[in-house]
C-alpha atoms as a PDB file:
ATOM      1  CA  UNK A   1      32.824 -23.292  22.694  1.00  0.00           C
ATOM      2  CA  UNK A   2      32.098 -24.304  19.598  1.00  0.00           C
ATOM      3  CA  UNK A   3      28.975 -26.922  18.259  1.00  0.00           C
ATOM      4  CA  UNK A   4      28.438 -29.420  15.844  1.00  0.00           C
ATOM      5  CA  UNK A   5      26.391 -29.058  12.667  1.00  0.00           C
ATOM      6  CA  UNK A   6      23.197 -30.014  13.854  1.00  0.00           C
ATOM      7  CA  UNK A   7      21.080 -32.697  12.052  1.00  0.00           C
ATOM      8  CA  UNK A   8      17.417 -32.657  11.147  1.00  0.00           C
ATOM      9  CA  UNK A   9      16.603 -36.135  12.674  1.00  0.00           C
ATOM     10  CA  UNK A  10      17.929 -35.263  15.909  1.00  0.00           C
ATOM     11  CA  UNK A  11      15.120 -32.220  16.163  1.00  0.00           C
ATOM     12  CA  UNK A  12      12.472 -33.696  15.294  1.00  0.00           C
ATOM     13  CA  UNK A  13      10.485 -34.146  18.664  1.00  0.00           C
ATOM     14  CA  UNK A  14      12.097 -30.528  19.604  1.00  0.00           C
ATOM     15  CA  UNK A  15       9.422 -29.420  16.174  1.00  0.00           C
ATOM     16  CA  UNK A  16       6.908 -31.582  16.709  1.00  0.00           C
ATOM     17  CA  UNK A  17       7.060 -30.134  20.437  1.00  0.00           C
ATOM     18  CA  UNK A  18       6.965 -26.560  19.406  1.00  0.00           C
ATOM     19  CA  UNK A  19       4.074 -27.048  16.747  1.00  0.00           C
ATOM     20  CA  UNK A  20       1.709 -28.342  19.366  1.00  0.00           C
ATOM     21  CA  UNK A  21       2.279 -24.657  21.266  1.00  0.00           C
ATOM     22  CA  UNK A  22       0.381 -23.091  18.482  1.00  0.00           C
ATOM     23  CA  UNK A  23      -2.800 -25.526  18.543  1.00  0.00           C
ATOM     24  CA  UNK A  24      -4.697 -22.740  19.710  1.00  0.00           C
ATOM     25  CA  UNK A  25      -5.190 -21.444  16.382  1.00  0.00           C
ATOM     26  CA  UNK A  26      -6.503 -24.296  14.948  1.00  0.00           C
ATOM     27  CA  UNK A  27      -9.844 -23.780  16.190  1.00  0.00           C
ATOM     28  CA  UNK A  28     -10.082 -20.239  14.896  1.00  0.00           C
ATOM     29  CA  UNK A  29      -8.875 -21.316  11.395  1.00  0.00           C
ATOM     30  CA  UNK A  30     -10.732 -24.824  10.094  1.00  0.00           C
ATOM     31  CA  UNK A  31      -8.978 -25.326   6.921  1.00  0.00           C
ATOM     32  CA  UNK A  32      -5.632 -25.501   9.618  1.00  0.00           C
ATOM     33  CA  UNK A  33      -4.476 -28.768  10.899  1.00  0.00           C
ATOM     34  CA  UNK A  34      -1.776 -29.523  13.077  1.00  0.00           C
ATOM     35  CA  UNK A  35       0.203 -31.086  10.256  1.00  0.00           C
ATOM     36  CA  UNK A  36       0.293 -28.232   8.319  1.00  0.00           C
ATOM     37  CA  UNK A  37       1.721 -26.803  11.473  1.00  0.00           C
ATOM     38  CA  UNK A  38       4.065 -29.811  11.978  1.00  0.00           C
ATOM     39  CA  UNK A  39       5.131 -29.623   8.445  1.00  0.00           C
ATOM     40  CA  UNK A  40       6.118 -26.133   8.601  1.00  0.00           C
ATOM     41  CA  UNK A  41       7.856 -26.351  11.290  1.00  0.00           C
ATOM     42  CA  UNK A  42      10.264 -29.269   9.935  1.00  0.00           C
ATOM     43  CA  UNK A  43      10.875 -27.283   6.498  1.00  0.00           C
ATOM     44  CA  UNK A  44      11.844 -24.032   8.950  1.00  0.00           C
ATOM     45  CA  UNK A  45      13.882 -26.671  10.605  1.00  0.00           C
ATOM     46  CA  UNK A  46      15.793 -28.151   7.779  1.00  0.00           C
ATOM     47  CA  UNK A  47      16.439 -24.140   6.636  1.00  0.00           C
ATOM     48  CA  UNK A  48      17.939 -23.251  10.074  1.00  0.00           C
ATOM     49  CA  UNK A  49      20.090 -26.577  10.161  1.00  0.00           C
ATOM     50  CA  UNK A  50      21.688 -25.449   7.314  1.00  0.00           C
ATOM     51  CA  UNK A  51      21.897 -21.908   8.077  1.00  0.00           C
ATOM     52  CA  UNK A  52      23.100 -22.345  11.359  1.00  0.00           C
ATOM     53  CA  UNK A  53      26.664 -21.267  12.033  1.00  0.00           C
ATOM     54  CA  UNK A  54      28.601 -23.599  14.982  1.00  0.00           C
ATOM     55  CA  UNK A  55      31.461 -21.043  15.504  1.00  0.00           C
ATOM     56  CA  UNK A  56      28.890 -18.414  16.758  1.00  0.00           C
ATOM     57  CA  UNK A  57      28.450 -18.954  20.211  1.00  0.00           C
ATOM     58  CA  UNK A  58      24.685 -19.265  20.023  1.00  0.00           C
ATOM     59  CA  UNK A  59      22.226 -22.194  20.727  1.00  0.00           C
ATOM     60  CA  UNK A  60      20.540 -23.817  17.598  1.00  0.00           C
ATOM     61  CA  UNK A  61      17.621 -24.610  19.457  1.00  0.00           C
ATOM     62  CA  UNK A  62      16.958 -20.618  19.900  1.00  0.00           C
ATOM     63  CA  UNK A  63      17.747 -20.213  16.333  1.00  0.00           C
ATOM     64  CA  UNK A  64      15.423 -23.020  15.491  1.00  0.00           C
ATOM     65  CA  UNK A  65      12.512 -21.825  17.141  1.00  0.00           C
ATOM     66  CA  UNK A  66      12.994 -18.374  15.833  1.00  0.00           C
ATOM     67  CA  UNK A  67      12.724 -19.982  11.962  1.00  0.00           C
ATOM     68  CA  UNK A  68      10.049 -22.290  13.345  1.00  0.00           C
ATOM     69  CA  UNK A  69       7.623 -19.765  14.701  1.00  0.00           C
ATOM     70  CA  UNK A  70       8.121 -17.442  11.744  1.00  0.00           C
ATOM     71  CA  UNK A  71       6.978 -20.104   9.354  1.00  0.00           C
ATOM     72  CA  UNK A  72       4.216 -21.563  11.224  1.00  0.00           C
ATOM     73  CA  UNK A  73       3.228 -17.590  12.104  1.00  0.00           C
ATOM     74  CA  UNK A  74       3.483 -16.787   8.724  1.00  0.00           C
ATOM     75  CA  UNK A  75       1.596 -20.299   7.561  1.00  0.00           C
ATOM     76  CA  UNK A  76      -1.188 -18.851   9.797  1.00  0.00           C
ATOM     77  CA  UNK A  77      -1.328 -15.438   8.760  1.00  0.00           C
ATOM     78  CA  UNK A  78      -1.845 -16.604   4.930  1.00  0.00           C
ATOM     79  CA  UNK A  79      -4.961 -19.153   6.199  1.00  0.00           C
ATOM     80  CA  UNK A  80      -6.695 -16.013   7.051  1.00  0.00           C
ATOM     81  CA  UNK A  81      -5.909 -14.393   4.424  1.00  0.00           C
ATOM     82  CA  UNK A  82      -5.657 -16.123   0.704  1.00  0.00           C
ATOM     83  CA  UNK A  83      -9.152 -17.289   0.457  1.00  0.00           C
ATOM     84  CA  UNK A  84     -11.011 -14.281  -1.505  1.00  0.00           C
ATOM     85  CA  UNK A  85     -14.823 -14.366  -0.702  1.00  0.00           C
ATOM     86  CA  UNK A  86     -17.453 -11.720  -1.439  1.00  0.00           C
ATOM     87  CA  UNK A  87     -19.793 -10.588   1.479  1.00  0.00           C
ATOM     88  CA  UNK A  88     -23.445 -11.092   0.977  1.00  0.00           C
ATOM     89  CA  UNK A  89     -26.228 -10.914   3.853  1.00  0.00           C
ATOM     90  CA  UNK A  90     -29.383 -13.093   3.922  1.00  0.00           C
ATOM     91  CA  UNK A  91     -33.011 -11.709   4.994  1.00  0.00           C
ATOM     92  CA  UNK A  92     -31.378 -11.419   8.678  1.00  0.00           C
ATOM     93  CA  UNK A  93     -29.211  -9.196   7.535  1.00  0.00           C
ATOM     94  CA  UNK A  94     -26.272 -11.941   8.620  1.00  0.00           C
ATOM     95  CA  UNK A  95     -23.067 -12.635   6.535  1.00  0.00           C
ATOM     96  CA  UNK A  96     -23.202 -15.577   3.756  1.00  0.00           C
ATOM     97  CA  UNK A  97     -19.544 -16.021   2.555  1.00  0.00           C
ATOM     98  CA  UNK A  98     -19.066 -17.876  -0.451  1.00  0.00           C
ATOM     99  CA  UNK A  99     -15.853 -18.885  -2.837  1.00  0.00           C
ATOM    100  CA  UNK A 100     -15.160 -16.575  -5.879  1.00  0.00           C
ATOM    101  CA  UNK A 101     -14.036 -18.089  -9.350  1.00  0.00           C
ATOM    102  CA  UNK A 102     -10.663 -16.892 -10.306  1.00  0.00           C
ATOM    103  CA  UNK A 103     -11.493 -16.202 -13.727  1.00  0.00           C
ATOM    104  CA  UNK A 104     -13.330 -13.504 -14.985  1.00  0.00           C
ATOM    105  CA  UNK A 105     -13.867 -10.186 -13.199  1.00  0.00           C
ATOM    106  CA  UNK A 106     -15.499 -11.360 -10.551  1.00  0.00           C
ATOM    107  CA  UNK A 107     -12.782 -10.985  -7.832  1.00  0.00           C
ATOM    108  CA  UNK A 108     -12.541  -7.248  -8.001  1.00  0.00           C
ATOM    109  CA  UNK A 109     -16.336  -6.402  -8.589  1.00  0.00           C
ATOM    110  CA  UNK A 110     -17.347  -5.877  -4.953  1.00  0.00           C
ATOM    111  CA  UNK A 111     -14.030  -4.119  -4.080  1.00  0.00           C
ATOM    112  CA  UNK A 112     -14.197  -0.648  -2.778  1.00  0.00           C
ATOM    113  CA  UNK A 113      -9.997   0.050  -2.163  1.00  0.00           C
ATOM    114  CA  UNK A 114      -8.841   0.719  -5.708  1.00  0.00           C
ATOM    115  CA  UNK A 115      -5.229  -0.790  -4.279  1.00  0.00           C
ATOM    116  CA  UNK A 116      -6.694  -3.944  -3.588  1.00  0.00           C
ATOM    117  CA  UNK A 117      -8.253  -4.116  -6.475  1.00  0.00           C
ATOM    118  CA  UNK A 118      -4.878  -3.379  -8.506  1.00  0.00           C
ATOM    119  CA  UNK A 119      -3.424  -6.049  -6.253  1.00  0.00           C
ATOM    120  CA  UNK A 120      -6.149  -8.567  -7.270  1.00  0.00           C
ATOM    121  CA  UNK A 121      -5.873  -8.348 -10.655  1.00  0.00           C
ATOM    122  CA  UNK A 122      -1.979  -8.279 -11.036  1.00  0.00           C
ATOM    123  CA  UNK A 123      -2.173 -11.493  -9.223  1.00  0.00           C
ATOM    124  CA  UNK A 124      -5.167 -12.692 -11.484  1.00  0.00           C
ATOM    125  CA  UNK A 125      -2.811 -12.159 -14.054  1.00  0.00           C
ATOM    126  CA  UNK A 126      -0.408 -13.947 -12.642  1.00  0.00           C
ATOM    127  CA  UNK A 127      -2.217 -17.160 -11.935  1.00  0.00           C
ATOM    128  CA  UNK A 128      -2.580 -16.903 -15.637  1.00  0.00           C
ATOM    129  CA  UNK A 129       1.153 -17.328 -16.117  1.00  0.00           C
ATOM    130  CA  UNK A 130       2.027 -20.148 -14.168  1.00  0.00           C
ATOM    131  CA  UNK A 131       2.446 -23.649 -15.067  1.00  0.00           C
ATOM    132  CA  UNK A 132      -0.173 -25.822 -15.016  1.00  0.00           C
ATOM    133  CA  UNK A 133       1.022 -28.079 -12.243  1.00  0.00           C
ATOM    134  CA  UNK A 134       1.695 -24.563 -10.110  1.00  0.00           C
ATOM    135  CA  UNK A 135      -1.798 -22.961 -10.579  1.00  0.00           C
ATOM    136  CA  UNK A 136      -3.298 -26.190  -9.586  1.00  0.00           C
ATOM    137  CA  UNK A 137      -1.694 -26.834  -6.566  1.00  0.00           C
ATOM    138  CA  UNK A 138      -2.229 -22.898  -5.368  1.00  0.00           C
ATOM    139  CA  UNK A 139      -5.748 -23.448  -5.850  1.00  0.00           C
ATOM    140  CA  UNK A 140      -6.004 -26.305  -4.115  1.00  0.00           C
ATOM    141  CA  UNK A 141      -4.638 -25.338  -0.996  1.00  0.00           C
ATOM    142  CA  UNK A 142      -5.764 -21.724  -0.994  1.00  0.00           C
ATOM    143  CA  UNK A 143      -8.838 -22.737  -1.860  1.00  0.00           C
ATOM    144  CA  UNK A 144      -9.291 -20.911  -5.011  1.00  0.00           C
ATOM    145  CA  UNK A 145     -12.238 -20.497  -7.491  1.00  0.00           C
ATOM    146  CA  UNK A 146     -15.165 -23.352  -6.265  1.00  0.00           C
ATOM    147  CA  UNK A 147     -12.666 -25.684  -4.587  1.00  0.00           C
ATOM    148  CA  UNK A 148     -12.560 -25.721  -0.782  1.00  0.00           C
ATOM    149  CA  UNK A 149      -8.882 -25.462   1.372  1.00  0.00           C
ATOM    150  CA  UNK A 150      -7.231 -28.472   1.299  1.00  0.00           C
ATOM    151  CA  UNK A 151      -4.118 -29.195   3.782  1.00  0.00           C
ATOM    152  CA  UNK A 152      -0.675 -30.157   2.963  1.00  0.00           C
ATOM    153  CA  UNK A 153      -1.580 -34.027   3.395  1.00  0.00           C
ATOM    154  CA  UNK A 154      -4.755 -33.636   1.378  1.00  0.00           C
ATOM    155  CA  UNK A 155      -3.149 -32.505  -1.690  1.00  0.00           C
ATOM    156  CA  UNK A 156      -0.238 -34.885  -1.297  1.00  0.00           C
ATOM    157  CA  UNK A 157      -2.804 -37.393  -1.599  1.00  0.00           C
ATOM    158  CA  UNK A 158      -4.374 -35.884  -4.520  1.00  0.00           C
ATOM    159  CA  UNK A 159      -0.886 -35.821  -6.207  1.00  0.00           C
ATOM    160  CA  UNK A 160       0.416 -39.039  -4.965  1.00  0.00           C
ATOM    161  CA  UNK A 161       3.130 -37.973  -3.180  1.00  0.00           C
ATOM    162  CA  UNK A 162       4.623 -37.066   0.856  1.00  0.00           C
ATOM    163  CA  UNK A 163       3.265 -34.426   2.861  1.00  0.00           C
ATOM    164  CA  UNK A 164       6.972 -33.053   2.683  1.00  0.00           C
ATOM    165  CA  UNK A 165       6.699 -33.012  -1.302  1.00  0.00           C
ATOM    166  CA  UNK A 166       3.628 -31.057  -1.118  1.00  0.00           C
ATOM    167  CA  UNK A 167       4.871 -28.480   0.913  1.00  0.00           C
ATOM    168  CA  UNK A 168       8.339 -28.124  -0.757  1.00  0.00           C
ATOM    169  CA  UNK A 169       5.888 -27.729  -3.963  1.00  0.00           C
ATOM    170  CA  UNK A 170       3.570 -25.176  -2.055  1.00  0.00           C
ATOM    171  CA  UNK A 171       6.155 -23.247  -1.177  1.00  0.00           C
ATOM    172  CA  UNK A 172       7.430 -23.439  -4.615  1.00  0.00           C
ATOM    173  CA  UNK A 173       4.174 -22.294  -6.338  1.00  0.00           C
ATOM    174  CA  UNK A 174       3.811 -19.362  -4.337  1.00  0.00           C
ATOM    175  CA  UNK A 175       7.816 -18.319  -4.602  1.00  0.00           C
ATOM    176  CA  UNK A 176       6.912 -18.318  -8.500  1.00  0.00           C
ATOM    177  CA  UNK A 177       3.500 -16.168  -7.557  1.00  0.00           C
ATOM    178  CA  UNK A 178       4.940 -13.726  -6.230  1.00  0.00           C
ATOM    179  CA  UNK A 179       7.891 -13.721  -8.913  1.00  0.00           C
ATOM    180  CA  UNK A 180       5.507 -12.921 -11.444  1.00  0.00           C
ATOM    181  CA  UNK A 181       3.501 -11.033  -9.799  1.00  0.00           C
ATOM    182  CA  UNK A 182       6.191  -8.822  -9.496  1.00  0.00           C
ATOM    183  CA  UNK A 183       6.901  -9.022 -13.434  1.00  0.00           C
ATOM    184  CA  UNK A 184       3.378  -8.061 -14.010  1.00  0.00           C
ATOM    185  CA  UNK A 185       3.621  -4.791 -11.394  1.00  0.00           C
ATOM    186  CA  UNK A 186       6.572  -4.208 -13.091  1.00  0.00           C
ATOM    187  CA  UNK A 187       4.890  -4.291 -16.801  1.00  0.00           C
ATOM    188  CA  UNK A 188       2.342  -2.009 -15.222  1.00  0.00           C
ATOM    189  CA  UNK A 189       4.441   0.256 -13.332  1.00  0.00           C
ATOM    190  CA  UNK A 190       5.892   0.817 -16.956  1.00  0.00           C
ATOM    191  CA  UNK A 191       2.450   1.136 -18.730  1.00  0.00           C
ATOM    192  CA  UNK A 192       1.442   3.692 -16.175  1.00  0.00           C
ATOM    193  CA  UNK A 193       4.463   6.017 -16.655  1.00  0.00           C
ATOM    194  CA  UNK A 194       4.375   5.512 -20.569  1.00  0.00           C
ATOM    195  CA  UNK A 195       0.250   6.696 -19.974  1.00  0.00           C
ATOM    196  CA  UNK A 196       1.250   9.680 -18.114  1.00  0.00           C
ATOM    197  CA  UNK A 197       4.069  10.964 -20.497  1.00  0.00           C
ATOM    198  CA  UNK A 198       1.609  10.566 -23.246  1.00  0.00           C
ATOM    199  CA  UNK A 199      -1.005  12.325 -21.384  1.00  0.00           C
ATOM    200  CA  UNK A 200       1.721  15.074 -20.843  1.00  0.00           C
ATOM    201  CA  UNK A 201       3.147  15.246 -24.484  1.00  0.00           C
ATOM    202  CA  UNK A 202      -0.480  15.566 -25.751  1.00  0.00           C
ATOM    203  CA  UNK A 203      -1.387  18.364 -23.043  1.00  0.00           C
ATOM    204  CA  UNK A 204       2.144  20.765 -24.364  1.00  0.00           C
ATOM    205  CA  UNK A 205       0.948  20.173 -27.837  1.00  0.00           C
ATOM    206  CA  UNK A 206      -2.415  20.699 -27.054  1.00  0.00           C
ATOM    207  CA  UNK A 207      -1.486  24.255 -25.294  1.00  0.00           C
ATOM    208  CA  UNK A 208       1.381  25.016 -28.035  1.00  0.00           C
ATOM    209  CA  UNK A 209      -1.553  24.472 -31.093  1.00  0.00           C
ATOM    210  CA  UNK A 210      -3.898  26.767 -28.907  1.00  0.00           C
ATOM    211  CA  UNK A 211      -1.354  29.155 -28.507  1.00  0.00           C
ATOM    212  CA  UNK A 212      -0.745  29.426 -32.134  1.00  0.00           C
ATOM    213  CA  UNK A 213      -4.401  29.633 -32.664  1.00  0.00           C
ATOM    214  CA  UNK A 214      -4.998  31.962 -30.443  1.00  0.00           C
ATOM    215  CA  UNK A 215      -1.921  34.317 -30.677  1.00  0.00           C
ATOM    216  CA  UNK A 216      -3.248  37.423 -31.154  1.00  0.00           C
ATOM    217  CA  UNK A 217      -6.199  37.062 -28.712  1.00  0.00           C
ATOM    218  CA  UNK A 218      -3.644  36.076 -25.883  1.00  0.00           C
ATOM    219  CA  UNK A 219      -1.321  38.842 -26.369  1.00  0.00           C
ATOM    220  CA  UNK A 220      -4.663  41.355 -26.908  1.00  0.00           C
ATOM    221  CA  UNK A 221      -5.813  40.006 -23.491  1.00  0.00           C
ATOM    222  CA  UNK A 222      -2.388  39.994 -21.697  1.00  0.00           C
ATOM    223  CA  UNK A 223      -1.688  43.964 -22.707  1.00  0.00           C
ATOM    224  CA  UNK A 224      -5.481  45.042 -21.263  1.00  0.00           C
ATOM    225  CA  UNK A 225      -4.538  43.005 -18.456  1.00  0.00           C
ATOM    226  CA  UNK A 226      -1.273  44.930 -18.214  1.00  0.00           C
ATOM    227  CA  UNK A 227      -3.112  48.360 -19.233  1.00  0.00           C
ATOM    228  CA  UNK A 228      -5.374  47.865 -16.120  1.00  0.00           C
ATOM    229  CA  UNK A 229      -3.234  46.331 -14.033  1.00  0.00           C
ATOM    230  CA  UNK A 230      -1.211  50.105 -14.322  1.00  0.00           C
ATOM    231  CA  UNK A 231      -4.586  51.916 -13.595  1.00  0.00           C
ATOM    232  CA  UNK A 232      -5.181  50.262 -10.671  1.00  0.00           C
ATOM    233  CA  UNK A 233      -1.488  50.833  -9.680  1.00  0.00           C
ATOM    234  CA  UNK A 234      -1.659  54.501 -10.483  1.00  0.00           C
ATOM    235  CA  UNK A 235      -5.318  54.962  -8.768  1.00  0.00           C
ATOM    236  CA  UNK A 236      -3.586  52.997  -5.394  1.00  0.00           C
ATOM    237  CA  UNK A 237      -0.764  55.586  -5.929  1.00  0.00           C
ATOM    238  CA  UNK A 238      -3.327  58.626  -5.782  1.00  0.00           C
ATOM    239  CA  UNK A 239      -5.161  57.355  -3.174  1.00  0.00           C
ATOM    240  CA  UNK A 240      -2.304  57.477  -0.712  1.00  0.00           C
ATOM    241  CA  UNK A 241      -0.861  60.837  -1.567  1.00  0.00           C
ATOM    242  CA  UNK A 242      -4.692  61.850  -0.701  1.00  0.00           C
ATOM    243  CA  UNK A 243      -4.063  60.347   2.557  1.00  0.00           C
ATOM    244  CA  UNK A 244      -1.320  61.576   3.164  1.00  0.00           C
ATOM    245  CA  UNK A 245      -1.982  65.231   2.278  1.00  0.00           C
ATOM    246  CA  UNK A 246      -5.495  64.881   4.416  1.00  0.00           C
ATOM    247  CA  UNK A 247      -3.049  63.471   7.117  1.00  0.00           C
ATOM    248  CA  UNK A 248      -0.787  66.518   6.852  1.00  0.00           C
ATOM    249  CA  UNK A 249      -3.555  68.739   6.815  1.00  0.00           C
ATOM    250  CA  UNK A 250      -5.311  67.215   9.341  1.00  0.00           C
ATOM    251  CA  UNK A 251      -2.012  67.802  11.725  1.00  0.00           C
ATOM    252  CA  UNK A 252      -1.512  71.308  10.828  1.00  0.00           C
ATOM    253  CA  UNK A 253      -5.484  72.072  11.865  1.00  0.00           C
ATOM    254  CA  UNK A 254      -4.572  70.251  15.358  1.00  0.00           C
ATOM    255  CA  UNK A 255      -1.144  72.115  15.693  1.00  0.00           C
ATOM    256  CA  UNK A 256      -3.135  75.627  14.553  1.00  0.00           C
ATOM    257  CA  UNK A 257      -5.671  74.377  17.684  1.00  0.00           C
ATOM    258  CA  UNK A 258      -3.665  73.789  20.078  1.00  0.00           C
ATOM    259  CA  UNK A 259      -1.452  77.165  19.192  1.00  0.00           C
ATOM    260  CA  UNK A 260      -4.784  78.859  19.379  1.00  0.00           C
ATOM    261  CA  UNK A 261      -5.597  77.244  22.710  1.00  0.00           C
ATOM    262  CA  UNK A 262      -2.655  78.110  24.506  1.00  0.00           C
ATOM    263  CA  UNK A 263      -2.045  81.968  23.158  1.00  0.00           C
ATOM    264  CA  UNK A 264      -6.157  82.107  24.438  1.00  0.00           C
ATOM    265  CA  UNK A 265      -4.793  80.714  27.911  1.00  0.00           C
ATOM    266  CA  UNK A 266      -1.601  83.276  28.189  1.00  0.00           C
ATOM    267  CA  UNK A 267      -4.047  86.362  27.669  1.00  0.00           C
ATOM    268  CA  UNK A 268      -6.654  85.433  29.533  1.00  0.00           C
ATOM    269  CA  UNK A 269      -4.013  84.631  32.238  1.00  0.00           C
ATOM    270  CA  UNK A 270      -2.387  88.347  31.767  1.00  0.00           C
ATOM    271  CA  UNK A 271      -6.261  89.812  32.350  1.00  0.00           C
END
């Protein structure tokens, strides 16, 4: 049985209904608000809507709330996660988080993993590339550098435009992130290899120009290494034909024993 292409308007409580099921994050993430939530939810819609298939015998709503709670999930996931803060402890010894600038070095000085480090920077750089309009609207929802969070309806009122626009530009922003991001790993990747064939190239010609230097010395040391290398052969060589000929002899004493013992036995059996 076949459905009709659903429409956006006609889902809209069935989204608004499924955002309020994941309220229970908002208290463990402040800078979330059940718009944000709401919002995502309707973009997820609007993707599934036109991504859903009537001559598969399938429900939209489960496909809906599939795309739903993947966006709102993943909407989550990046609230406790985007904000880079340093970690700092007062005279209690407690935890004093604080914002950290995006320029400057700053973001990867108190960074122990070396990968997240790499990952910091390549995204520092970046930042760098964007447009304007892009960087600006990344920092102010991530909260980047000294500004604080700011939710989907926040920044559309900074902009002065809907809470739709500002997601669709959101999600924008951060689909050219990570576009140049990977155009930066990608420059790196290359700058690494090009490092380590250099390194490699300048190691042979280091060994080939101490090898010419050195000819003579080499091939001095590699013939006494040879020369005593035989010795010790030949000495391992006499050392088990000793054995063995203190083995033999040592066989033909027991056999002349035991000859001895018996012919002893016969006579003194004949007396």
């Amino acid at each position: 049985m076949s459905q009709d292409k659903p429409k956006l308007e006609d889902y809209l409580g069935f989204a608004r209904h499924y955002a309020r099921q994941f309220q229970g994050f908002l208290k463990q993430y402040p800078t979330l608000e059940h718009d944000d939530l709401y919002q995502e939810a309707l973009l997820a819609l609007d993707k599934a809507c036109k991504a859903f298939d009537p001559s598969k015998n399938v429900k939209f709503e489960y496909i809906a709330a599939i795309w739903m709670k993947q966006a709102m999930l993943t909407l989550i996931k990046s609230k406790g996660n985007t904000v880079k803060r340093k970690m700092d402890k007062d005279e209690h010894g407690n935890v004093i988080f604080h914002s950290v600038p995006i320029d400057g070095m700053d973001w990867v000085e108190d960074v122990e993993d070396d990968e997240e480090a790499e990952k910091l920077l390549l995204m520092q750089e970046a930042l760098k590339h964007l447009r304007p309009i892009d960087r600006e609207i990344l920092t102010l929802h991530y909260g980047l550098g000294n500004h604080e969070p700011m939710t989907f309806r926040a920044i559309a009122k900074h902009l002065k435009i809907s809470n739709s626009r500002a997601g669709q530009k959101v999600k924008f922003a951060m689909e050219k992130l990570a576009e140049q991001m990977g155009r930066e790993q990608s420059e790196a990747e290359k700058k690494r290899r090009k490092k380590i064939k250099e390194y490699n190239d300048n190691q042979k010609l280091n060994r080939k120009k101490y090898y010419l230097e050195n000819k003579d010395k080499i091939h001095a040391y590699n013939n006494e290494w040879r020369r005593q290398n035989r010795n010790l052969l030949n000495e391992q060589r006499k050392i088990k034909s000793l054995a063995k000929e203190m083995a033999k002899t040592t066989r033909t004493k027991d056999k002349f024993k035991t000859t001895y013992r018996n012919k002893s036995k016969e006579r003194d059996e004949e007396l």
